[in-house]
C-alpha atoms as a PDB file:
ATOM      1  CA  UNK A   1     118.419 102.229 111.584  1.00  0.00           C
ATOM      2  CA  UNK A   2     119.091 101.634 108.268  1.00  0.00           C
ATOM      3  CA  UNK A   3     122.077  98.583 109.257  1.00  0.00           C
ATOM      4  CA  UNK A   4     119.790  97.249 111.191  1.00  0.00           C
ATOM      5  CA  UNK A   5     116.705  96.569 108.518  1.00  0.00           C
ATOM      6  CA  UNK A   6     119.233  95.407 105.834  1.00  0.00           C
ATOM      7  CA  UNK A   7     120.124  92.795 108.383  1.00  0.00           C
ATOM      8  CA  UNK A   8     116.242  92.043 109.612  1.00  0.00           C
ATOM      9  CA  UNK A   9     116.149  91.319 105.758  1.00  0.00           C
ATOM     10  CA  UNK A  10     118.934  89.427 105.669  1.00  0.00           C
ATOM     11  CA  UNK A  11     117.973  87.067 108.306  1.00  0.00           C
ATOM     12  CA  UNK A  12     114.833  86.699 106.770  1.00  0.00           C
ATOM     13  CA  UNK A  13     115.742  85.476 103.852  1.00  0.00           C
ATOM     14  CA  UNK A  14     118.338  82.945 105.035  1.00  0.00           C
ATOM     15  CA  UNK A  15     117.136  79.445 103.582  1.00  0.00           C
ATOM     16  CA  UNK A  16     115.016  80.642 101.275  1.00  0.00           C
ATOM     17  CA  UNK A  17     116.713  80.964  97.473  1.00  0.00           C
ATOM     18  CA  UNK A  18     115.216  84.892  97.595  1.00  0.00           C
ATOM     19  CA  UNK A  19     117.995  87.945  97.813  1.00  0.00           C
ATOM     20  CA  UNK A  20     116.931  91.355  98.393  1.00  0.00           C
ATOM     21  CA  UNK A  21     117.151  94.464  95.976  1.00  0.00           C
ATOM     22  CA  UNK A  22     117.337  97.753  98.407  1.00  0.00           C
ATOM     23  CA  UNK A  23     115.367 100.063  96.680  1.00  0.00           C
ATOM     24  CA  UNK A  24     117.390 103.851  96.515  1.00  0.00           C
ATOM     25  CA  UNK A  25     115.117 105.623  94.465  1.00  0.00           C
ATOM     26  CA  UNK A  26     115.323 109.443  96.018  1.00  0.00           C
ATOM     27  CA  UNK A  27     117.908 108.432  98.833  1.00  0.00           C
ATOM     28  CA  UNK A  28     121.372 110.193  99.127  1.00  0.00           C
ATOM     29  CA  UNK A  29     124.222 108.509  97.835  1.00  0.00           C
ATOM     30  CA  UNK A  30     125.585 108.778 101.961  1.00  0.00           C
ATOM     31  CA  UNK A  31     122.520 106.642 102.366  1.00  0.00           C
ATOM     32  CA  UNK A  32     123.141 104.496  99.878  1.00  0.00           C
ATOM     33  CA  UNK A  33     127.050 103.951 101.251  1.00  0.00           C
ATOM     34  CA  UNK A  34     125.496 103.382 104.643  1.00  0.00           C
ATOM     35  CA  UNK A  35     123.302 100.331 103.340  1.00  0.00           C
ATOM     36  CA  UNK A  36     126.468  98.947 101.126  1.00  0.00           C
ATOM     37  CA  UNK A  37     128.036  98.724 104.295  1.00  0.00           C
ATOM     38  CA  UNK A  38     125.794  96.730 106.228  1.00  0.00           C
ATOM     39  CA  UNK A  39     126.164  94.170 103.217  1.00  0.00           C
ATOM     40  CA  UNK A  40     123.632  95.356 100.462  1.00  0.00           C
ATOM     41  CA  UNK A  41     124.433  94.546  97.395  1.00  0.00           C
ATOM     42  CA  UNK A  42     121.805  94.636  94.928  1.00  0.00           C
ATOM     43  CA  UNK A  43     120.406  98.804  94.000  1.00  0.00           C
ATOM     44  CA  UNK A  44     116.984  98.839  92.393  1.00  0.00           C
ATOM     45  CA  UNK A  45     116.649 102.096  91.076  1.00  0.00           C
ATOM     46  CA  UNK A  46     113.360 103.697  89.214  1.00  0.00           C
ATOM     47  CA  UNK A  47     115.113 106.694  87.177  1.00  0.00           C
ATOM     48  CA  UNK A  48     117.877 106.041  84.780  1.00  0.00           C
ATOM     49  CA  UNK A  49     119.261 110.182  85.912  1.00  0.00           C
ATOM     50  CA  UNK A  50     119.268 109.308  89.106  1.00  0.00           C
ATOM     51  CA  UNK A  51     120.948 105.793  88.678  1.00  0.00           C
ATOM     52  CA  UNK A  52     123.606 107.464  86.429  1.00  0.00           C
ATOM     53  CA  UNK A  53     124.076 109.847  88.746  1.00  0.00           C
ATOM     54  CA  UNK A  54     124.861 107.950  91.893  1.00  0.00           C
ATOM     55  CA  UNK A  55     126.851 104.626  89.955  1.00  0.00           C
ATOM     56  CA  UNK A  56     130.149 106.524  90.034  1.00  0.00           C
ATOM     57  CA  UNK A  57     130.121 107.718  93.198  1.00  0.00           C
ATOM     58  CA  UNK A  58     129.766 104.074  94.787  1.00  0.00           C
ATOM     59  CA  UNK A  59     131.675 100.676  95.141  1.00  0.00           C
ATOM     60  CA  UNK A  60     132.005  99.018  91.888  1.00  0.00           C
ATOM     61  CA  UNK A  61     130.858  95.585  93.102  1.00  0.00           C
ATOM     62  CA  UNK A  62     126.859  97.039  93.475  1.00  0.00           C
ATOM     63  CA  UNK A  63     124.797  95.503  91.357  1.00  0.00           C
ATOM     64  CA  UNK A  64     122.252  97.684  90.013  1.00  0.00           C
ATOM     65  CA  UNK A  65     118.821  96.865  88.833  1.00  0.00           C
ATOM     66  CA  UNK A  66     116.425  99.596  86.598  1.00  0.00           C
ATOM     67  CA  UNK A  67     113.085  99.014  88.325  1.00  0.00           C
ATOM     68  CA  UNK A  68     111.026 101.459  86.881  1.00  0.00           C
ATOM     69  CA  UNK A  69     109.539 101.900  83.450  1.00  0.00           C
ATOM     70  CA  UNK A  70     112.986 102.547  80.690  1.00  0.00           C
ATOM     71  CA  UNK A  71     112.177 104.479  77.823  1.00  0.00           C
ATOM     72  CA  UNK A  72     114.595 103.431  74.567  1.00  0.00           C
ATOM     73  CA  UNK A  73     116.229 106.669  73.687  1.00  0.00           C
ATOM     74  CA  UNK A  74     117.471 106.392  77.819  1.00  0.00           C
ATOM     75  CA  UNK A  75     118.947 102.903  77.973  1.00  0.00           C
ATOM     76  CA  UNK A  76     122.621 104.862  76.780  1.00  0.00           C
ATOM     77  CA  UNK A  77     123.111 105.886  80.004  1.00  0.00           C
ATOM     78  CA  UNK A  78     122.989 103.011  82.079  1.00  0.00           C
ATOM     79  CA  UNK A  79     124.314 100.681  79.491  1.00  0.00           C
ATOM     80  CA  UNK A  80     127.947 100.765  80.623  1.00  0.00           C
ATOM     81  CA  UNK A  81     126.647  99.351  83.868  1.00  0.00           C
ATOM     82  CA  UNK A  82     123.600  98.123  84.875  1.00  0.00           C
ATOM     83  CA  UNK A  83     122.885  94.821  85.688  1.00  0.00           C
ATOM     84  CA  UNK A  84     119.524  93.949  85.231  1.00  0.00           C
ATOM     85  CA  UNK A  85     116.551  95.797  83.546  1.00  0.00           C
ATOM     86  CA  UNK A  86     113.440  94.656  85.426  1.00  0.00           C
ATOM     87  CA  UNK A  87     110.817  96.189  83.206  1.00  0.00           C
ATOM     88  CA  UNK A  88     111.333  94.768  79.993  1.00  0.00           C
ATOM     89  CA  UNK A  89     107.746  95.118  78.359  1.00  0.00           C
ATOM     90  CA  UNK A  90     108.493  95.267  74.471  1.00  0.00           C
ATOM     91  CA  UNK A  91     110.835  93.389  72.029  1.00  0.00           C
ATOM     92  CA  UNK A  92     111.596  97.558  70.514  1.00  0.00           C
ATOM     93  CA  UNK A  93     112.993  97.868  74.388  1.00  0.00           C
ATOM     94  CA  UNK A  94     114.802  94.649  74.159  1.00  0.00           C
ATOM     95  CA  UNK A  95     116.296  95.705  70.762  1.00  0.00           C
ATOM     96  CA  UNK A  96     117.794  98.888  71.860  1.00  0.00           C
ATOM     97  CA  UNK A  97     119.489  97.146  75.079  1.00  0.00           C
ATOM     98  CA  UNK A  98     120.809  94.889  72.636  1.00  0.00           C
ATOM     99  CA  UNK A  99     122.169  97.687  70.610  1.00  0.00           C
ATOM    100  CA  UNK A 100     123.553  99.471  73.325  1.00  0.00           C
ATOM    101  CA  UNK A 101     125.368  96.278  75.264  1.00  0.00           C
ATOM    102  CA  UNK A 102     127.006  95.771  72.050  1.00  0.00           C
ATOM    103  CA  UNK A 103     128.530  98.760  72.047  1.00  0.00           C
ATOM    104  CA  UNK A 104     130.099  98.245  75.316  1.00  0.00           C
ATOM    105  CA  UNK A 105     130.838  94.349  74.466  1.00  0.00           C
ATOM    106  CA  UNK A 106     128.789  93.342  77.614  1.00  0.00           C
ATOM    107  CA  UNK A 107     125.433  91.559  78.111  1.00  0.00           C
ATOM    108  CA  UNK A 108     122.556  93.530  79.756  1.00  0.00           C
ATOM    109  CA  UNK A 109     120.274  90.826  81.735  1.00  0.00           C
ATOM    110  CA  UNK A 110     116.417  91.397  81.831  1.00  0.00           C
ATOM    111  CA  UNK A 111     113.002  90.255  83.276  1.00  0.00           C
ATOM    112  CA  UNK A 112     109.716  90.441  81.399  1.00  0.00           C
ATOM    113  CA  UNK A 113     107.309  92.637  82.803  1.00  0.00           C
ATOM    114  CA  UNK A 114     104.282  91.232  83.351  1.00  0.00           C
ATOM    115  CA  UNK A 115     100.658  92.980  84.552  1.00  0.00           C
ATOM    116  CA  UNK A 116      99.170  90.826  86.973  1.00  0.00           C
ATOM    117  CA  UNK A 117      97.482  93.925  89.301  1.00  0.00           C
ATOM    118  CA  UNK A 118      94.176  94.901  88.686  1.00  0.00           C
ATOM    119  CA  UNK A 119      95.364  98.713  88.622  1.00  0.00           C
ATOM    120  CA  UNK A 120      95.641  99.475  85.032  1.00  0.00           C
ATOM    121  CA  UNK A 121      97.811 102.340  85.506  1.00  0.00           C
ATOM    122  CA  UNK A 122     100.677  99.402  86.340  1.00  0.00           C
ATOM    123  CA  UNK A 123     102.735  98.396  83.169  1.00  0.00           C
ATOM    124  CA  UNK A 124     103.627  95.324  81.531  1.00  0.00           C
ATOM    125  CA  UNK A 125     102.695  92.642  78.845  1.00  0.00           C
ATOM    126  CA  UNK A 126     100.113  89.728  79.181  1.00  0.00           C
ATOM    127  CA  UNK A 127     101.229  85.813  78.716  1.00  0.00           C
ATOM    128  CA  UNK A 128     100.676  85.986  75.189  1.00  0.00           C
ATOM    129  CA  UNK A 129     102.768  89.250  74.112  1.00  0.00           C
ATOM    130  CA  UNK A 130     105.724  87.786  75.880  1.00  0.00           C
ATOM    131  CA  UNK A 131     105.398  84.483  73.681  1.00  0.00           C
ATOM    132  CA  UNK A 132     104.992  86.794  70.824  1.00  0.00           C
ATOM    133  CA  UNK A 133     108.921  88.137  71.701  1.00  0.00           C
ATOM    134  CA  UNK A 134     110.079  85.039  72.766  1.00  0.00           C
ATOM    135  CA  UNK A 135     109.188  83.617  69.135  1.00  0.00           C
ATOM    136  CA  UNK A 136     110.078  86.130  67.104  1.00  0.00           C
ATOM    137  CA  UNK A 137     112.965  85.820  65.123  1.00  0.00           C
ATOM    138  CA  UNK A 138     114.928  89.324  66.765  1.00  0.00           C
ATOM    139  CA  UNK A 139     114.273  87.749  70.136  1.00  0.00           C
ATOM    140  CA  UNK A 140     116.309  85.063  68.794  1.00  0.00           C
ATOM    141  CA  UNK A 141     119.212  86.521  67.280  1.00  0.00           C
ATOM    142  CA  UNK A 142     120.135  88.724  70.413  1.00  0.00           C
ATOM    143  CA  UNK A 143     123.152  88.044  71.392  1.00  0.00           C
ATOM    144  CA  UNK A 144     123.797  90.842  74.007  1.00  0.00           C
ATOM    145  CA  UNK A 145     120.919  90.181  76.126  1.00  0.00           C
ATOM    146  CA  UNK A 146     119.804  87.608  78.292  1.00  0.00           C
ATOM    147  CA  UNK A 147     116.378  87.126  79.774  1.00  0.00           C
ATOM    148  CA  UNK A 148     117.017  85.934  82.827  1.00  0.00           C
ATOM    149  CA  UNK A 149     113.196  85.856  84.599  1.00  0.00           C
ATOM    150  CA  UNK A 150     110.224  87.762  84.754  1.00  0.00           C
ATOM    151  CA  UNK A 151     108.839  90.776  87.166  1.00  0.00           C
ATOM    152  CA  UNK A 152     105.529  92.296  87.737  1.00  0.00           C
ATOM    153  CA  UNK A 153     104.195  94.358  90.541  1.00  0.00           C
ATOM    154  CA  UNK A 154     100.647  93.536  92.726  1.00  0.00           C
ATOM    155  CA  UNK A 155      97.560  95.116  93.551  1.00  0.00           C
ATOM    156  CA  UNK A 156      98.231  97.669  96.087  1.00  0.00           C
ATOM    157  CA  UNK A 157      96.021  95.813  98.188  1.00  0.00           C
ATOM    158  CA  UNK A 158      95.845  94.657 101.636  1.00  0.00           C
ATOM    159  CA  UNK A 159      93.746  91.706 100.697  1.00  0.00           C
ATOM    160  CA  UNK A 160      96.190  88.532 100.997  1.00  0.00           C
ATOM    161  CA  UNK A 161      94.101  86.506  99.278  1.00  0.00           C
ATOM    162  CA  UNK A 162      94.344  88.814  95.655  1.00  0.00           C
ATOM    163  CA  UNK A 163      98.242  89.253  96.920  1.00  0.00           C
ATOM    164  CA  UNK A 164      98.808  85.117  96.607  1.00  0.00           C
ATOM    165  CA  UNK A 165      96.559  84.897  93.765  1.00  0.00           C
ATOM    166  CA  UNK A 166      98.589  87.719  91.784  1.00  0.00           C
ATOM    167  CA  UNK A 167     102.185  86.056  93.024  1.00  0.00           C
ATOM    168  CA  UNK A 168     100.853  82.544  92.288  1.00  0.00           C
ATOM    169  CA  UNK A 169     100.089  83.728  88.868  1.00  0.00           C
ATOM    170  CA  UNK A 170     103.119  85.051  88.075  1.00  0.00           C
ATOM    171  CA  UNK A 171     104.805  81.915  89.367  1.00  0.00           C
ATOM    172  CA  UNK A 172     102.540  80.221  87.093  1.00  0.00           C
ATOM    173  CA  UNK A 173     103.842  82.485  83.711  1.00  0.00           C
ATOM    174  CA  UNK A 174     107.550  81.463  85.300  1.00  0.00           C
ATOM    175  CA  UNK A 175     106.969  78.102  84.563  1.00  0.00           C
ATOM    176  CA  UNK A 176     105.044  77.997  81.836  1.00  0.00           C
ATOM    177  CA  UNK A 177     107.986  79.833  79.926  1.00  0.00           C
ATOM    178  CA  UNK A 178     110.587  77.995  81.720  1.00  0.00           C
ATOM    179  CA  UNK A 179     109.148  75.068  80.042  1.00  0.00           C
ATOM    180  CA  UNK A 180     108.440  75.988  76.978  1.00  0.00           C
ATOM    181  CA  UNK A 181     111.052  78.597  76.391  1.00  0.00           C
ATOM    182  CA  UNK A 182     113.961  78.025  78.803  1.00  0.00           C
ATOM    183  CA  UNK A 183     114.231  74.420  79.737  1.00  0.00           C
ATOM    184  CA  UNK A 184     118.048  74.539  78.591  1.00  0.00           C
ATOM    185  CA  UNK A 185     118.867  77.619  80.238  1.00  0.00           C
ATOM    186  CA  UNK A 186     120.346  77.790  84.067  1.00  0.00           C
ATOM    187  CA  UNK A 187     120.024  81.843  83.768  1.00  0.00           C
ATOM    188  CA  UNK A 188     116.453  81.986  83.764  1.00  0.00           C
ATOM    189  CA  UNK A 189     115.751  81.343  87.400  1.00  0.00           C
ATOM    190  CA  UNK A 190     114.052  84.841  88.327  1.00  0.00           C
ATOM    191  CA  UNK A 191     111.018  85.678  89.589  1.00  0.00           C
ATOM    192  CA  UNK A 192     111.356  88.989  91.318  1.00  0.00           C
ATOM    193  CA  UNK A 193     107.935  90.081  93.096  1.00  0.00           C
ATOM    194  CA  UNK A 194     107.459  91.397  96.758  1.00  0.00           C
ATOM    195  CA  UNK A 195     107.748  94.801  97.882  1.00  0.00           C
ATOM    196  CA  UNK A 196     107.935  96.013 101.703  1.00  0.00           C
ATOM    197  CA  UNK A 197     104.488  95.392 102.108  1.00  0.00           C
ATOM    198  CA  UNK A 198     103.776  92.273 100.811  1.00  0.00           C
ATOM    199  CA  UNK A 199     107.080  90.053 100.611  1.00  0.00           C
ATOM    200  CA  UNK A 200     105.898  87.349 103.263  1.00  0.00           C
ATOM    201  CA  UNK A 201     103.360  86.438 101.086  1.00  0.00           C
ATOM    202  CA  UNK A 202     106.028  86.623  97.735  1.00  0.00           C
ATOM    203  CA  UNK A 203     108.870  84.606  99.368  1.00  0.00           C
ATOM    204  CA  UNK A 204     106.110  81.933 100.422  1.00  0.00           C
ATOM    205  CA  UNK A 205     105.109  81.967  96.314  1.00  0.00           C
ATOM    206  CA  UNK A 206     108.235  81.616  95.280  1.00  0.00           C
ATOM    207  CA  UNK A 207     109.757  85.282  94.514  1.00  0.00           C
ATOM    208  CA  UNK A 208     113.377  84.996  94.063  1.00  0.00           C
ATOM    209  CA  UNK A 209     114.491  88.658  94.662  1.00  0.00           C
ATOM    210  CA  UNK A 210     111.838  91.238  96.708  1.00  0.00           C
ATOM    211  CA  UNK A 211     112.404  94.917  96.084  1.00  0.00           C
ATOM    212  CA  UNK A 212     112.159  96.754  99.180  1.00  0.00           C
ATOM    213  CA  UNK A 213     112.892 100.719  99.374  1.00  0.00           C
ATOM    214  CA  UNK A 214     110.601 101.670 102.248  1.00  0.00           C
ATOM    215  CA  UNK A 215     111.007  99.154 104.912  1.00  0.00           C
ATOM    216  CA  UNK A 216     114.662  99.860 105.299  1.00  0.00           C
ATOM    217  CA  UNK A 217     115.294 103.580 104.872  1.00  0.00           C
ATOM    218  CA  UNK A 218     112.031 104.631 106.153  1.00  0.00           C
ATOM    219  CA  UNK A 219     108.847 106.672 104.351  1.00  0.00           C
ATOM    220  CA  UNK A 220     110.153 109.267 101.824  1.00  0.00           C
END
């Protein structure tokens, strides 16, 4: 089953410039191998323990990306290896991912969190706090970490309407800071939105990476 979704996935996302991050949050590491080998590549993981846990125990080419919401005092543990942190939502976040890369002489990409669902118990910073960052003189002097997009997670909704409205928005913060903040850079080219639910409607506004967990290895 699970070969089979990764490539449903992958043949829906030929043409488009979206790739796929297979979300392993609470899956066993066999399962995890099993999706590897039907070509995954990119891990989205929600728990740095769990992420720390299961990095040594698979191929070293996996690119892993911390999902969920990354307290300071944890970044340590995955800052040997992960790829991308998704949820950036403060510069005191960005600061200690800075600190920690260094120590490893290696640069930690991340994506700005942003709250675009009309849950309030969803996480991440409004259009103006991530301007605040991107000015600020520590934003500027970081030199092991690159922002390479921006994230956010919808309404859990199944009104498509609010769905395209939330993505377009988002889309509508990429640019704006692309502009304004990133016209020079070729990194920042992420906009990472779309889950199993609701990543039609994503890829059609522009999401460059969906994160889908449930939709290939089944309800948990």
């Amino acid at each position: 089953m699970i070969p089979d979704n990764i490539h449903f996935f992958q043949t829906q996302l030929e043409g488009t410039p979206c790739r796929l991050v297979t979300v392993t949050k609470t899956h066993p590491v066999e399962k995890l191998q099993e999706a590897y080998t039907a070509g995954a590549r990119l891990f989205g993981e929600n728990k740095v323990q769990e992420m720390a846990a299961k990095q040594p125990e698979l191929p070293a080419d996996i690119e892993w990306h911390l999902i969920g919401h990354l307290q300071t005092n944890k970044v340590k543990y995955i800052a040997p290896f992960v790829h991308t942190i998704q949820s950036v939502d403060s510069l005191k976040l960005l600061l200690e991912m800075e600190k920690q890369a260094a120590k490893h002489n290696r640069v930690i990409n991340g994506l700005l969190q942003f709250h675009i669902a009309t849950e309030e118990t969803k996480t991440g910073l409004t259009l103006p706090e991530a301007e605040a960052i991107l000015q600020s003189d520590a934003f500027r002097a970081l030199q092991h970490v690159r922002i390479t997009g921006i994230m956010a997670i919808a309404t859990n909704t199944p009104n498509e309407s609010q769905l395209r409205r939330e993505f377009s928005e988002l889309r509508g913060y990429f640019e704006h800071l692309k502009a304004l903040y990133f016209a020079d850079s070729e990194d920042f080219r992420e906009i990472s939105m779309g889950m199993s639910s609701d990543y039609q409607l994503a890829i059609a506004e522009g999401s460059t990476l969906i994160r889908v967990g449930s939709a290939i290895f089944g309800a948990r």
